[in-house]
Protein backbone atom coordinates (compact mmCIF):
# COMPACT_ATOMS: atom_id res chain seq x y z
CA UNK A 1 0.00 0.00 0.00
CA UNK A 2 1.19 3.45 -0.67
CA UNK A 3 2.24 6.03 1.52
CA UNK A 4 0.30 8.80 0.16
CA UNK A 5 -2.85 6.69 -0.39
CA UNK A 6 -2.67 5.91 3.48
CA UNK A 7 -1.96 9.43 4.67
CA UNK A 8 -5.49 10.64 2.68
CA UNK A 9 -7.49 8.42 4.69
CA UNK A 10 -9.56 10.07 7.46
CA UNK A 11 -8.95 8.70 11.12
CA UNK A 12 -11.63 6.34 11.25
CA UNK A 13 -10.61 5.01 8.02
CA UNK A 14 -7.09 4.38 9.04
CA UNK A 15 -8.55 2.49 12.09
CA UNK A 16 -10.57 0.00 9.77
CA UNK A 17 -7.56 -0.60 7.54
CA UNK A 18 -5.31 -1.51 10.49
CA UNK A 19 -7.79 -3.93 11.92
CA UNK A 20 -8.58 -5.51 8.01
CA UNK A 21 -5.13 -5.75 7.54
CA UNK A 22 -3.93 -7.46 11.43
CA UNK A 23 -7.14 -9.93 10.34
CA UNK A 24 -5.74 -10.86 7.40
CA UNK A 25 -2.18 -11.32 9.11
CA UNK A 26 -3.44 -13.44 11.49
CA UNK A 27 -5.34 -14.97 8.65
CA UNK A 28 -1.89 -15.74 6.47
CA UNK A 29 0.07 -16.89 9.87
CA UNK A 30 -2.22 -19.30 10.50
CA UNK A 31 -2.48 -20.98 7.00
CA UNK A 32 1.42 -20.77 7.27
CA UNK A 33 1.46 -22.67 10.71
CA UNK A 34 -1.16 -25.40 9.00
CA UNK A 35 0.95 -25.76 6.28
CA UNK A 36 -1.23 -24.22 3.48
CA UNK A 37 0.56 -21.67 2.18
CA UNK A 38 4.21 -20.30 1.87
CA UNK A 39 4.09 -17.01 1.09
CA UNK A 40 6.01 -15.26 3.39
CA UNK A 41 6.56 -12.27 1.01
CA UNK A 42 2.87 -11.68 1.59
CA UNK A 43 3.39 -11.60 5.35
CA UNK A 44 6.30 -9.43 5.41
CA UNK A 45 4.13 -7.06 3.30
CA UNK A 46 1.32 -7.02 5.30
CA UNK A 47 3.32 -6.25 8.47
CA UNK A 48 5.22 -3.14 6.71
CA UNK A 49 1.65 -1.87 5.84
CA UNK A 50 -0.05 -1.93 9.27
CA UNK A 51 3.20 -0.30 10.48
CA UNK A 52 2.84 2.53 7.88
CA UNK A 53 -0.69 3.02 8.91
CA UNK A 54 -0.20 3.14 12.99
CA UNK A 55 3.31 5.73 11.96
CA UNK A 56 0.67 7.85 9.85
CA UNK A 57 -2.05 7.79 12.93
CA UNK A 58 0.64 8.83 15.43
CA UNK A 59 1.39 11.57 13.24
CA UNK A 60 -1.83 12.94 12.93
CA UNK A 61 -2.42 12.45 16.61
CA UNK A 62 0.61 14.76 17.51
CA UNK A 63 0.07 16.73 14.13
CA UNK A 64 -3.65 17.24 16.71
CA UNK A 65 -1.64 18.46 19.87
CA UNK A 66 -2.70 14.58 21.62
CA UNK A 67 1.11 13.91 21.46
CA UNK A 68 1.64 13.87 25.15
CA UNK A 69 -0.02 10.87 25.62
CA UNK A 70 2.95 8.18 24.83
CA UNK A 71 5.33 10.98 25.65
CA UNK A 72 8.13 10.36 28.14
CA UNK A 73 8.84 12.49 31.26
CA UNK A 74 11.99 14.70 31.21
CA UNK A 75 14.74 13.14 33.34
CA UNK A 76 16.34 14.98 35.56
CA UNK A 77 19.61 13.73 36.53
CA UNK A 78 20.87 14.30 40.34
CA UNK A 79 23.41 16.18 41.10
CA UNK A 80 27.31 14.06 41.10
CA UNK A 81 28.19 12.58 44.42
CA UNK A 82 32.12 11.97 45.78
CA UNK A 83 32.62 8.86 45.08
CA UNK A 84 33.49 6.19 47.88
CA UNK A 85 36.94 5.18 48.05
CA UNK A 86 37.24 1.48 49.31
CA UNK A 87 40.36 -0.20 49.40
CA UNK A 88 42.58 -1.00 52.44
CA UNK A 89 42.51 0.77 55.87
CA UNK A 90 45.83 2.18 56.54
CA UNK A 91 46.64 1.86 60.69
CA UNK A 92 48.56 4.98 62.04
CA UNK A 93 52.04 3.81 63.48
């Protein structure tokens, strides 16, 4: 499926195509498990699709300003500590 074709779909749209096409994945894996088919071209394919179609809803969902959802929190980092020196004690003579 192309690109362009995928990113003129409305939202709801896009939602039905990812679900037809994870059906008919599941479809092809298990008529590859049973031994019916060998077309793993056809597989391959269908998983680079529905991962161009979820890429092209996350876009439009931050393109929306929803973005923060599967954002991740600034970290921080702590200030350095001294380190600990271990080694041997030393006795005073």
């Amino acid at each position: 499926m192309n690109v362009d074709k995928i990113r003129n779909l409305t939202d709801v749209e896009l939602s039905h195509q990812q679900r037809e096409l994870s059906d008919q994945l599941f479809k092809m894996k298990f008529q590859l498990k049973m031994g019916q088919t060998e077309s793993l071209k056809k597989i391959r394919e269908l998983k680079k699709d529905i991962a161009r179609v979820k890429t092209v809803m996350r876009q439009k969902q931050i393109a929306a300003g929803n973005g923060a959802t599967g954002a991740q929190p600034e970290v921080v980092s702590a200030p350095a500590e001294k380190p600990v020196r271990r080694g041997l004690l030393r006795r005073k003579k």
